[in-house]
N, C-alpha and C. Protein backbone atom coordinates (compact mmCIF):
# COMPACT_ATOMS: atom_id res chain seq x y z
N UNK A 1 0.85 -1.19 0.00
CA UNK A 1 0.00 0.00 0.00
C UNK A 1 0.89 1.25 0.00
N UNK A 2 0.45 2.08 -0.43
CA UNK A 2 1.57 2.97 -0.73
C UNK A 2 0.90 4.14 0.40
N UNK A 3 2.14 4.83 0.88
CA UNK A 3 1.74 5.83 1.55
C UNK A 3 1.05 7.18 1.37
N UNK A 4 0.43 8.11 2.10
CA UNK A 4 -0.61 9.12 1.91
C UNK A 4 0.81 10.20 1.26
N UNK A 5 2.17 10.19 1.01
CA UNK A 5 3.09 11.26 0.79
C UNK A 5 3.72 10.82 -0.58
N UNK A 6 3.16 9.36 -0.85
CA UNK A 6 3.56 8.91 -1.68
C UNK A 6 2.66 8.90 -2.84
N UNK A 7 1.24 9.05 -2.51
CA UNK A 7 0.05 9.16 -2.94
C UNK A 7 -0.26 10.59 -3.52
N UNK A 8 0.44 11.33 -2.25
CA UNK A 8 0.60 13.30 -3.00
C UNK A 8 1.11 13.35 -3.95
N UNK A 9 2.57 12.37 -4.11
CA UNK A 9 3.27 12.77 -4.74
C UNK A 9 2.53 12.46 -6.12
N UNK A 10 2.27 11.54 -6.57
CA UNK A 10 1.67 10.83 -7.78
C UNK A 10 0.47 11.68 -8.30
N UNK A 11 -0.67 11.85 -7.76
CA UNK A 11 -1.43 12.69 -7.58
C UNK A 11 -0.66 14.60 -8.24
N UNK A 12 0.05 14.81 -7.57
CA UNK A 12 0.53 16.57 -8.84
C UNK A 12 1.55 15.43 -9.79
N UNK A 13 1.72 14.33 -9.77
CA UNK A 13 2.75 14.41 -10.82
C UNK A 13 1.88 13.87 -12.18
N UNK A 14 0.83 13.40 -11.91
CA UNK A 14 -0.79 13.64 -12.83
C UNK A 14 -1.26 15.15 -12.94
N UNK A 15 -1.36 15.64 -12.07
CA UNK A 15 -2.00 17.00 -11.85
C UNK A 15 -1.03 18.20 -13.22
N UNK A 16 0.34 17.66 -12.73
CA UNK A 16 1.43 18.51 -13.56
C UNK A 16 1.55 17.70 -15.16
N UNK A 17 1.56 16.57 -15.27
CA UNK A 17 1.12 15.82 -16.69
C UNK A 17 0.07 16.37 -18.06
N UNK A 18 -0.97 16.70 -16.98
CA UNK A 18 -2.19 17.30 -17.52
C UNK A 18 -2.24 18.51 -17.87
N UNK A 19 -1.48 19.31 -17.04
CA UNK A 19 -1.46 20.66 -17.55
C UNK A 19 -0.50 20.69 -18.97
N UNK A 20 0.57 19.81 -18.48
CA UNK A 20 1.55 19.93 -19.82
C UNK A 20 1.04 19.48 -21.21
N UNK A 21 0.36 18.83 -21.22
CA UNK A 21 -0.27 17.60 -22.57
C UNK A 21 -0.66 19.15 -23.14
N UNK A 22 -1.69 19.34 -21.82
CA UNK A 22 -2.77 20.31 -22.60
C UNK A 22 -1.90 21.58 -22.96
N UNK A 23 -1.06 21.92 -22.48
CA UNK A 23 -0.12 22.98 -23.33
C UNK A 23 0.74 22.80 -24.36
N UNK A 24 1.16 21.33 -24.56
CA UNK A 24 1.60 20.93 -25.85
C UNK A 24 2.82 20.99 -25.38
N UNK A 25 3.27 20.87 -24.11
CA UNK A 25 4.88 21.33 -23.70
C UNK A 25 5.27 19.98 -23.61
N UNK A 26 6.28 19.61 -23.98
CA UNK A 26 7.16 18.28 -24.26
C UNK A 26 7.76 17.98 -23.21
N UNK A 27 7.53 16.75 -22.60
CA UNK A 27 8.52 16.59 -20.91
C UNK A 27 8.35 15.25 -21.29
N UNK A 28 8.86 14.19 -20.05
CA UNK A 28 8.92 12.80 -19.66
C UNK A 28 9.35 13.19 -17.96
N UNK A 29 8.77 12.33 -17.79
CA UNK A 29 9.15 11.95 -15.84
C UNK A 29 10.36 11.61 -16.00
N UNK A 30 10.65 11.95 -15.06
CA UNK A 30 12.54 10.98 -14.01
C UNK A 30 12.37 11.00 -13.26
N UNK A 31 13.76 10.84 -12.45
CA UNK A 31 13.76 10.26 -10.55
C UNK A 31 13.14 8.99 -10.39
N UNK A 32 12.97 9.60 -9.33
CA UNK A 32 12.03 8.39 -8.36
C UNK A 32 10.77 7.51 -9.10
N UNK A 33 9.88 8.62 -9.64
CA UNK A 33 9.17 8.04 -10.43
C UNK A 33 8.93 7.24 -11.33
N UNK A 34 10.07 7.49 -12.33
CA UNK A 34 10.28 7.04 -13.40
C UNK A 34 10.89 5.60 -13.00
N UNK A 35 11.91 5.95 -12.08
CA UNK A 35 12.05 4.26 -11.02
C UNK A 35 10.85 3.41 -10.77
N UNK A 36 9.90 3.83 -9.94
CA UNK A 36 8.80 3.48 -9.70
C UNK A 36 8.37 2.97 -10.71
N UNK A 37 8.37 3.31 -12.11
CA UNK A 37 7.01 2.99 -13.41
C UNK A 37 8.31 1.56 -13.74
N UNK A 38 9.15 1.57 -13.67
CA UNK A 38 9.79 0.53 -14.11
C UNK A 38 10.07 -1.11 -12.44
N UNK A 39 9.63 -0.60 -11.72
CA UNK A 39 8.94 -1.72 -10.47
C UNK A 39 10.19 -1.16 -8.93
N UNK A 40 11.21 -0.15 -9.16
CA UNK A 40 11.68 0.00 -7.72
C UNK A 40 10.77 0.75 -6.82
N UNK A 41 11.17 0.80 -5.67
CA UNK A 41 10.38 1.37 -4.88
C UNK A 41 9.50 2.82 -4.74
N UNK A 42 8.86 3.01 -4.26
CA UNK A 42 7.69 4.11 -4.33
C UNK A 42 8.53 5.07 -3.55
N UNK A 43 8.57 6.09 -4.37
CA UNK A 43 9.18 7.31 -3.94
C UNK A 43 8.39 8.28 -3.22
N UNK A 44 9.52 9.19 -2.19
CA UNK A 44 8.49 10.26 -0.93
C UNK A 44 9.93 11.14 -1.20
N UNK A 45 10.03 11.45 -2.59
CA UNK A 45 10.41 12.86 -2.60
C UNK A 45 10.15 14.01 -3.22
N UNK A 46 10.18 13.67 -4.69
CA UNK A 46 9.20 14.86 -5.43
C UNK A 46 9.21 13.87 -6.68
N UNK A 47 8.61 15.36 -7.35
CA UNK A 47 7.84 15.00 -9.06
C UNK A 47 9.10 15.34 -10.27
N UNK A 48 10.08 14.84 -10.85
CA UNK A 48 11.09 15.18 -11.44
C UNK A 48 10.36 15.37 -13.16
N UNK A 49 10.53 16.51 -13.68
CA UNK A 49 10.03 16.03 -14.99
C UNK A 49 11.33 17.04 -15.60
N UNK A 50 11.03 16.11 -16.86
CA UNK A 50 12.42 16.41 -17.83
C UNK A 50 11.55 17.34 -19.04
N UNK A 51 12.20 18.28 -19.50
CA UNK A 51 11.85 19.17 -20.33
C UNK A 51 12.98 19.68 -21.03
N UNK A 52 12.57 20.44 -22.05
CA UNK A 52 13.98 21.22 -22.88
C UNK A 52 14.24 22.30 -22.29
N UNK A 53 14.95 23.01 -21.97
CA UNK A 53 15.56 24.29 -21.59
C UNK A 53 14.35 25.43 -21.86
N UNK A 54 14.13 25.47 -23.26
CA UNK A 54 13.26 26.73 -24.05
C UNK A 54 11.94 26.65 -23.45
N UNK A 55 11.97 25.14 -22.58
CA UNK A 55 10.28 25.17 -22.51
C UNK A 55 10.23 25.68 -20.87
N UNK A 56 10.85 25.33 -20.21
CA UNK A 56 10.91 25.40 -18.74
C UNK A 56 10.22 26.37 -17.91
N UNK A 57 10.63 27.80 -18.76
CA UNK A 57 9.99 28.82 -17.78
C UNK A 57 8.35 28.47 -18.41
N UNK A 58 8.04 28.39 -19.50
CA UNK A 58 6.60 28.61 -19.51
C UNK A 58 6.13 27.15 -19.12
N UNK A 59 6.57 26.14 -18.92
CA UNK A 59 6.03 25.11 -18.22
C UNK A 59 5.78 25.32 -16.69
N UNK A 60 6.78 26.21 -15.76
CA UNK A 60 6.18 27.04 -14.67
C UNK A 60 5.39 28.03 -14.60
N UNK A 61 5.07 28.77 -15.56
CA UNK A 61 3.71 29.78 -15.68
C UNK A 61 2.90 29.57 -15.58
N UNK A 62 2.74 28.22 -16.55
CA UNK A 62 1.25 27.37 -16.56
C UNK A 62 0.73 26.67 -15.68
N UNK A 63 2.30 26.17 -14.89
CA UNK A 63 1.43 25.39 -13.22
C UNK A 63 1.31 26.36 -12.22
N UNK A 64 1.98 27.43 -12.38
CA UNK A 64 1.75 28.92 -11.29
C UNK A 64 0.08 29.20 -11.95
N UNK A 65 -0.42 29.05 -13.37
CA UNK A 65 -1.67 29.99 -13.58
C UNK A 65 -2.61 28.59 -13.08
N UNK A 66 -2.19 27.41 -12.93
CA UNK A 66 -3.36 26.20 -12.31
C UNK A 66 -2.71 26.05 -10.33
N UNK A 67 -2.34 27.04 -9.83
CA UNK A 67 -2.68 27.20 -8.50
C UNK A 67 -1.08 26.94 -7.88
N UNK A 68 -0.08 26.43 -8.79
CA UNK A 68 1.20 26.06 -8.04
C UNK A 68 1.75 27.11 -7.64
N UNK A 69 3.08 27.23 -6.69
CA UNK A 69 3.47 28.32 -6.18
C UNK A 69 5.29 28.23 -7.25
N UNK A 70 5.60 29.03 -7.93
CA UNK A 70 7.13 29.17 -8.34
C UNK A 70 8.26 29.37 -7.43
N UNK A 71 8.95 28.94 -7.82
CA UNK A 71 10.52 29.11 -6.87
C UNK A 71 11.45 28.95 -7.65
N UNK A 72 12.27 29.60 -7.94
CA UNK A 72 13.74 29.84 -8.55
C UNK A 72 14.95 29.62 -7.92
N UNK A 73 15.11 28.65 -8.21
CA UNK A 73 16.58 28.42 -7.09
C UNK A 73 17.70 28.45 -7.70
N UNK A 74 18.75 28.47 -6.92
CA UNK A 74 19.97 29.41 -7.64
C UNK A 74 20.66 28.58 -8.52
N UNK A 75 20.33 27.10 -9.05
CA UNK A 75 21.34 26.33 -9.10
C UNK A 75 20.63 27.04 -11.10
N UNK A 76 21.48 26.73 -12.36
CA UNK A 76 20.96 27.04 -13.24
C UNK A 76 20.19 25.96 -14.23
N UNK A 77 20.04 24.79 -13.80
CA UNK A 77 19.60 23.68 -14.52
C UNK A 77 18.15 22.93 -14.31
N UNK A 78 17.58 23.65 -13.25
CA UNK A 78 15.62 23.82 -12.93
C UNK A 78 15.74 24.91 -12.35
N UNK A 79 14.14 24.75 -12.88
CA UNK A 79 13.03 25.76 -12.30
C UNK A 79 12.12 24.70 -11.46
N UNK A 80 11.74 25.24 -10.08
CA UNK A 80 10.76 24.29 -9.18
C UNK A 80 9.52 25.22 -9.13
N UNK A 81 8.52 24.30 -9.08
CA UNK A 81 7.15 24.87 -8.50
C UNK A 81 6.65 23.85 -7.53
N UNK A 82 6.00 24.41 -6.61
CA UNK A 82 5.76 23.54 -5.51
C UNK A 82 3.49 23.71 -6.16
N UNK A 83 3.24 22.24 -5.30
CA UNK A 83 1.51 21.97 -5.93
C UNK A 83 1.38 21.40 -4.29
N UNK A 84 0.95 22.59 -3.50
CA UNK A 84 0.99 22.45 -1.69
C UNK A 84 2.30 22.13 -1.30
N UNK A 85 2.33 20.85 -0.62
CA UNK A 85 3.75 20.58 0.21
C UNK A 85 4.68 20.09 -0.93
N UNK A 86 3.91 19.38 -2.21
CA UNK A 86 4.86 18.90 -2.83
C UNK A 86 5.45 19.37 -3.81
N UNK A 87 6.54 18.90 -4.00
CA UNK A 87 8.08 19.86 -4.87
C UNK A 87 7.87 19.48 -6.54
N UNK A 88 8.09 19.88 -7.36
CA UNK A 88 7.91 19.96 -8.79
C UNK A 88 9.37 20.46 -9.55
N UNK A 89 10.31 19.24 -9.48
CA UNK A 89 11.70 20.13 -10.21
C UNK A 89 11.33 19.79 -11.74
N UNK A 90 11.44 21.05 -12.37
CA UNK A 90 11.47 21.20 -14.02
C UNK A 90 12.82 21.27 -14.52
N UNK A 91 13.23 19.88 -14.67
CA UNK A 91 15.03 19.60 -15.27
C UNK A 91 15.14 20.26 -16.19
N UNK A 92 15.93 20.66 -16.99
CA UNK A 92 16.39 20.61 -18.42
C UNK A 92 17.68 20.20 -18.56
N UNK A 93 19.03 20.81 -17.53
CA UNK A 93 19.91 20.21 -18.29
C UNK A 93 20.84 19.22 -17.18
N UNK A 94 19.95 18.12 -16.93
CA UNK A 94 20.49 17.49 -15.62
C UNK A 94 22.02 16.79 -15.86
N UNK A 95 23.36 16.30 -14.62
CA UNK A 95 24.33 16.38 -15.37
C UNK A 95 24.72 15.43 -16.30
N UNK A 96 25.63 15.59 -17.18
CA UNK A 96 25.63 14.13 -18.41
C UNK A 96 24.46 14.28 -19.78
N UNK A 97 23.37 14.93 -19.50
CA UNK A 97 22.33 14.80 -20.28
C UNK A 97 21.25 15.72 -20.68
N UNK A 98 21.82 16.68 -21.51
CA UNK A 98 20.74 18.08 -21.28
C UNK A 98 19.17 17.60 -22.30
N UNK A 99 18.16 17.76 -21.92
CA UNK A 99 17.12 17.34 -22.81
C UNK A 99 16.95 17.69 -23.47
N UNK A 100 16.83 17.32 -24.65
CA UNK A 100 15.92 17.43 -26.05
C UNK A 100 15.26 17.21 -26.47
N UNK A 101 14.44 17.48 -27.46
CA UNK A 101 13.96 16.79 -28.30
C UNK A 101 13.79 15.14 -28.49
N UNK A 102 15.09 14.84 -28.95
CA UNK A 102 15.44 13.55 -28.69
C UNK A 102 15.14 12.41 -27.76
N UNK A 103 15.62 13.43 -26.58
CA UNK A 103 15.59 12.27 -25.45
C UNK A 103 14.62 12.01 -25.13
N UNK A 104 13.32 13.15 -24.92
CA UNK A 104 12.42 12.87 -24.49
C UNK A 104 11.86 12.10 -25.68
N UNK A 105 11.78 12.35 -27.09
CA UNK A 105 11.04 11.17 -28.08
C UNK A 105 11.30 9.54 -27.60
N UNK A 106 12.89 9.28 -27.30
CA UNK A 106 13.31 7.67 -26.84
C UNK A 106 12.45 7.81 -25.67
N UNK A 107 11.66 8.68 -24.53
CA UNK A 107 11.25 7.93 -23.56
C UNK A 107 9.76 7.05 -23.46
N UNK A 108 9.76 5.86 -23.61
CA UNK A 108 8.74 5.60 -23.72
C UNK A 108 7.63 6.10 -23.00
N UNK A 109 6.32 5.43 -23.36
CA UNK A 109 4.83 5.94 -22.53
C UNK A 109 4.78 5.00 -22.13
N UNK A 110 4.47 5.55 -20.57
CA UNK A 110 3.92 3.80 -19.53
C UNK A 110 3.09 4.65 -18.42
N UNK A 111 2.10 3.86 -17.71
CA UNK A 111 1.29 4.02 -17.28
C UNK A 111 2.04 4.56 -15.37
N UNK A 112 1.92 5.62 -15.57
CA UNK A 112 2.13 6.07 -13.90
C UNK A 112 0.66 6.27 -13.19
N UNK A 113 0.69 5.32 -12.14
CA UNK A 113 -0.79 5.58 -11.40
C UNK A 113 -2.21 5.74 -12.44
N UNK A 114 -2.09 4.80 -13.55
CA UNK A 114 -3.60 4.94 -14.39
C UNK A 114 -3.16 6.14 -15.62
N UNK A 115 -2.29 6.82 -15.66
CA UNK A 115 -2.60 7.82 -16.85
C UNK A 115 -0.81 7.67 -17.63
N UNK A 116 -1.02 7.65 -18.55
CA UNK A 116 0.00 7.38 -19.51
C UNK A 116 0.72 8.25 -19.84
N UNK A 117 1.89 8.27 -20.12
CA UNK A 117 2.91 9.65 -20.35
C UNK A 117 4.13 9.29 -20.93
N UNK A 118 4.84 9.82 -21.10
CA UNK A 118 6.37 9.39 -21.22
C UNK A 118 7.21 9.64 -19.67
N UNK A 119 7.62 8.72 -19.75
CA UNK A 119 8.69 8.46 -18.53
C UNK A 119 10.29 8.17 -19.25
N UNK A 120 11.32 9.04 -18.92
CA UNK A 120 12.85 8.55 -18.90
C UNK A 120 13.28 7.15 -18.77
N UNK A 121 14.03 6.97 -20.42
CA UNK A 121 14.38 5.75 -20.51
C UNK A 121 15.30 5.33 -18.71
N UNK A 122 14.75 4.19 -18.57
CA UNK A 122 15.96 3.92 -17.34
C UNK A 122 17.66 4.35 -17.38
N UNK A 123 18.39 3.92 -18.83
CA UNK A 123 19.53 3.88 -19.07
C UNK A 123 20.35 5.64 -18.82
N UNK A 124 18.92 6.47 -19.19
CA UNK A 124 18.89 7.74 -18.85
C UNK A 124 18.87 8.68 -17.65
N UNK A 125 17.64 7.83 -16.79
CA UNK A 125 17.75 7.83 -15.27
C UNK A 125 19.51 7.49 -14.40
N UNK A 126 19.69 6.50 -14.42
CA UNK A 126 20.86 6.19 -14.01
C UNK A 126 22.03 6.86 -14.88
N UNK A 127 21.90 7.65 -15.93
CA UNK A 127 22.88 7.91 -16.26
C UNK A 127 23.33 9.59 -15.33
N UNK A 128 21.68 10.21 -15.38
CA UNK A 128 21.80 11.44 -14.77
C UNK A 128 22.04 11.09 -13.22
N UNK A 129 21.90 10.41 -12.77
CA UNK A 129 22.40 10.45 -11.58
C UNK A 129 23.23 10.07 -10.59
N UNK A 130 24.16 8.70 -11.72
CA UNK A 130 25.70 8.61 -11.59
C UNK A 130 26.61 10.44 -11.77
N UNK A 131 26.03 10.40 -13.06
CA UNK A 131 27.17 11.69 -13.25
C UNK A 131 26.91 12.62 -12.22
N UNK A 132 25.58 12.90 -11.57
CA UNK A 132 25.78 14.00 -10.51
C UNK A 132 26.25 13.64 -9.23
N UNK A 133 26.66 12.54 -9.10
CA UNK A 133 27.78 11.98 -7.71
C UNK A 133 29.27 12.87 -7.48
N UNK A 134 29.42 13.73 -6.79
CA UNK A 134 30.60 14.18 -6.66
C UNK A 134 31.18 13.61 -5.15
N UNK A 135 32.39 14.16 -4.71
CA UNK A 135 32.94 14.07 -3.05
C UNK A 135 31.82 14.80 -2.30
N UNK A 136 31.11 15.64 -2.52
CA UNK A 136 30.15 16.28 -1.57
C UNK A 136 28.80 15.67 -1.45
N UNK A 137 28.68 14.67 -2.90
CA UNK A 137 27.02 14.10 -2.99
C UNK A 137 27.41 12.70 -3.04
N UNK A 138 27.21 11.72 -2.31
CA UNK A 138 27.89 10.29 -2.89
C UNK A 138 26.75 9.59 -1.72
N UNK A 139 26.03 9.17 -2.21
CA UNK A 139 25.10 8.18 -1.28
C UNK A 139 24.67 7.16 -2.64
N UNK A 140 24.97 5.98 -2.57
CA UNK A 140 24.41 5.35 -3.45
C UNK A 140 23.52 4.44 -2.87
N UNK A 141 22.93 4.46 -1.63
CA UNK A 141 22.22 3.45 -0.94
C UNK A 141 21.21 3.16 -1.62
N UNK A 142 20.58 4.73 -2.08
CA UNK A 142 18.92 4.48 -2.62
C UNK A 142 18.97 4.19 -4.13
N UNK A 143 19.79 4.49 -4.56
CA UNK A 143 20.29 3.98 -6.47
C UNK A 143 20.43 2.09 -6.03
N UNK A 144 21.67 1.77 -5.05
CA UNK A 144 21.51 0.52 -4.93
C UNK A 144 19.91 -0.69 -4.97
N UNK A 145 19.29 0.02 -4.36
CA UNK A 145 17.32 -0.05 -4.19
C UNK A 145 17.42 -0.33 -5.52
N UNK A 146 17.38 0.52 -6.31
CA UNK A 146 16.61 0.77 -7.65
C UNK A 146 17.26 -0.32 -8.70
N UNK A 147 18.49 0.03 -8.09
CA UNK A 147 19.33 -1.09 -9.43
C UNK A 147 19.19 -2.59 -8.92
N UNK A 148 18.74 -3.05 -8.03
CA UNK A 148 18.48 -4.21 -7.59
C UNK A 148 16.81 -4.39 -7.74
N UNK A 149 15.86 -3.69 -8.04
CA UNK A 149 14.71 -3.57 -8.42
C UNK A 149 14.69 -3.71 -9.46
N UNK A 150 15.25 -3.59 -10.54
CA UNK A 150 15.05 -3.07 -12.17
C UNK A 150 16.10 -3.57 -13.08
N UNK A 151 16.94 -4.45 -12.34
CA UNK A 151 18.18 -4.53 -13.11
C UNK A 151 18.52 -5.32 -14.60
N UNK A 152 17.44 -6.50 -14.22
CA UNK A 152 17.28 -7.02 -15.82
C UNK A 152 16.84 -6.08 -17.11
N UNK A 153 16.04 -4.98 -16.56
CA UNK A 153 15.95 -4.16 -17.55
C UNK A 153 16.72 -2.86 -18.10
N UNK A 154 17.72 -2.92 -17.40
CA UNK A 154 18.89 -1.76 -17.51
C UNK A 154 19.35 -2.38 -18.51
N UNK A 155 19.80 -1.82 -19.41
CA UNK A 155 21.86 -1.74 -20.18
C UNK A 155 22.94 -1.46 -19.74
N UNK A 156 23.15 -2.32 -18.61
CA UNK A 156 24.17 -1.90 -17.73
C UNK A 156 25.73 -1.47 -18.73
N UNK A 157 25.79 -2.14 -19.77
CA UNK A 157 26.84 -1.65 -20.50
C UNK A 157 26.96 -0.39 -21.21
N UNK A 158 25.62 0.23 -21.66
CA UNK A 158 25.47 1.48 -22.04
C UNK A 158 25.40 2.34 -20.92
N UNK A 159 25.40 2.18 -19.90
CA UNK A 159 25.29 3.27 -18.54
C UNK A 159 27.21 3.13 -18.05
N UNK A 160 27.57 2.12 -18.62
CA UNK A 160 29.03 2.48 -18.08
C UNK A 160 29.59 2.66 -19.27
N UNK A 161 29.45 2.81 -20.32
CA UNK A 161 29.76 3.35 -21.18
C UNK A 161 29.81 5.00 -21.53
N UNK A 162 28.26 5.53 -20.97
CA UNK A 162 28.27 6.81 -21.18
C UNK A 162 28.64 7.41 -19.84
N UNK A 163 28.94 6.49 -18.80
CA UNK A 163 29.62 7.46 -17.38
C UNK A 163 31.01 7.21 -17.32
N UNK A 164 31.87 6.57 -18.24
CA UNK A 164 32.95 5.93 -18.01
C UNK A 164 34.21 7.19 -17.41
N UNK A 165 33.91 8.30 -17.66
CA UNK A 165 34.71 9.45 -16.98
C UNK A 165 34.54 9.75 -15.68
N UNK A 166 33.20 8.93 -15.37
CA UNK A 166 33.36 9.43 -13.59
C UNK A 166 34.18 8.14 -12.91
N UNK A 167 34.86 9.04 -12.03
CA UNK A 167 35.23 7.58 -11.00
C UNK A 167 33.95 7.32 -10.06
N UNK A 168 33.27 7.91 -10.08
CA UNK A 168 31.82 7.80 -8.58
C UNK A 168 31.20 6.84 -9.88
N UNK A 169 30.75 7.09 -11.16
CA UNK A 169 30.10 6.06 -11.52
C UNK A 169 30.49 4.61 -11.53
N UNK A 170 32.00 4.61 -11.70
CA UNK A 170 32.74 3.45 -11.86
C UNK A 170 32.78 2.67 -11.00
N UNK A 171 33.20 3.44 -9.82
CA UNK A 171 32.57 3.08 -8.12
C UNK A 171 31.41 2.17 -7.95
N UNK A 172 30.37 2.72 -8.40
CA UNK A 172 28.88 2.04 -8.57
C UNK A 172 28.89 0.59 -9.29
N UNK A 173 29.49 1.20 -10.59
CA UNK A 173 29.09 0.40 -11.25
C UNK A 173 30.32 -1.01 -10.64
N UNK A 174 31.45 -1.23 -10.26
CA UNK A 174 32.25 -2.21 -9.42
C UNK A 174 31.36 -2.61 -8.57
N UNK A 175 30.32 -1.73 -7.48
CA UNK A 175 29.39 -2.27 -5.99
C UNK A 175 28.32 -3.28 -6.98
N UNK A 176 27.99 -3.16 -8.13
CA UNK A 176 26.58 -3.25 -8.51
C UNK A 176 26.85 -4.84 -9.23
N UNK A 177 28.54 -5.17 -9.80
CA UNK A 177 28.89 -5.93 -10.28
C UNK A 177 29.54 -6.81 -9.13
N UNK A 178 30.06 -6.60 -8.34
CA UNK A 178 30.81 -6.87 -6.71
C UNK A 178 29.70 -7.67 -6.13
N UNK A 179 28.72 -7.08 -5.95
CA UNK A 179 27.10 -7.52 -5.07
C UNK A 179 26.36 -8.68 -5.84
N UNK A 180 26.74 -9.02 -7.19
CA UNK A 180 25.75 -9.75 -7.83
C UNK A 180 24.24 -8.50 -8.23
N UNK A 181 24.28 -7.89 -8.93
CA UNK A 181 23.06 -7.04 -9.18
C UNK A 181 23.01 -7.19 -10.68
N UNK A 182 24.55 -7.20 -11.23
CA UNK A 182 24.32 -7.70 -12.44
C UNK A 182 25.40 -9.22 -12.51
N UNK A 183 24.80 -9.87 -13.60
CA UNK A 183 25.22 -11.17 -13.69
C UNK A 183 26.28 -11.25 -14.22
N UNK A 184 27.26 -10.49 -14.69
CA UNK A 184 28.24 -10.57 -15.55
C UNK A 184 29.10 -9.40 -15.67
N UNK A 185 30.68 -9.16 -15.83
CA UNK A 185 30.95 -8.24 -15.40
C UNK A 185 30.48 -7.19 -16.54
N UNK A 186 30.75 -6.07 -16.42
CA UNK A 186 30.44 -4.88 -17.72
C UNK A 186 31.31 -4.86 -18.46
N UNK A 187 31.29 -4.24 -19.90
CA UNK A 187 32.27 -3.84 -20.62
C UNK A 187 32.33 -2.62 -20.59
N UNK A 188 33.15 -2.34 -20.25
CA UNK A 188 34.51 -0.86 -19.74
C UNK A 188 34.89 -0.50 -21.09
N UNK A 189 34.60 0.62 -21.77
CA UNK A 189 35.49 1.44 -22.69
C UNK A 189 36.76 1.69 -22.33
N UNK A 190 37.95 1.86 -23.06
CA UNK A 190 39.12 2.01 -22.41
C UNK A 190 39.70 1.06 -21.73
């Protein structure tokens, strides 16, 4: 059963879906969610949606003119709007992977909570969030979750392929091969 924070969350990340369709603004889910639509665990943190750069600010206008509150935070790669308690980051150029066009066309449509959308290829998910591992951000506990949830359906060779410059991804990707998560070791570029 999923929880009443987990239930918010799903709930604006429909709420924020709907507004977008109907504006014609081009996104796909990530994070947690997008984890979630592929079977890891139910996320209690926010609504991640991926968008192009050009679209971002007016994808926050439109959830500020359907009741959300805007917030600009200093970092330059989202715009957040909060829908009550819960958080709404509008990606565009998350690290490793700025959105396009493109990316969002590869993300397939799958059913989050009853309504259909595009959600971030997995290989994409994990790619943005190896590369944002630095010495100051390094928790891989809750990625471990996910990659042990989902792992037959990863490309684990295309995710160490396109992180092969981080040592934090490489890191991972040794725990993930070390642990048995994947069955075989990876092939390493270089």
């Amino acid at each position: 059963m999923a929880s009443d924070e987990a239930l918010a969350i799903l709930d604006t990340c429909k709420r924020v879906a709907a507004v977008l369709e109907e504006e014609r603004i081009p996104f796909a889910i990530g994070g947690g969610i997008a984890c979630w639509c592929y079977g890891a665990p139910e996320t209690d943190h926010d609504v991640d949606v991926m968008l192009r750069e050009e679209d971002a600010r007016h994808a926050q206008d439109v959830l500020v003119a359907h009741g959300m509150r805007a917030h600009d935070p200093p970092e330059d790669w989202l715009l957040k709007a909060y829908d009550g308690d819960v958080l709404v980051d509008l990606i565009f150029r998350p690290e490793g992977l700025p959105i396009t066009t493109a990316v969002i066309d590869r993300a397939p449509v799958r059913s989050v909570a009853g309504m259909r959308m595009r959600v971030l290829r997995l290989e994409d998910v994990f790619t943005t969030k190896l590369l944002s591992y630095n010495e100051h951000h390094l928790d891989y506990l809750g990625l471990l979750a996910v990659a042990r949830a989902v792992r037959e359906q990863l490309d684990w060779d295309e995710v160490a392929a396109v992180t092969e410059a981080s040592a934090f991804a490489a890191a991972f990707l040794t725990l993930v091969e070390r642990l048995g998560i994947v069955s075989r070791p990876l092939r390493r570029v270089g």
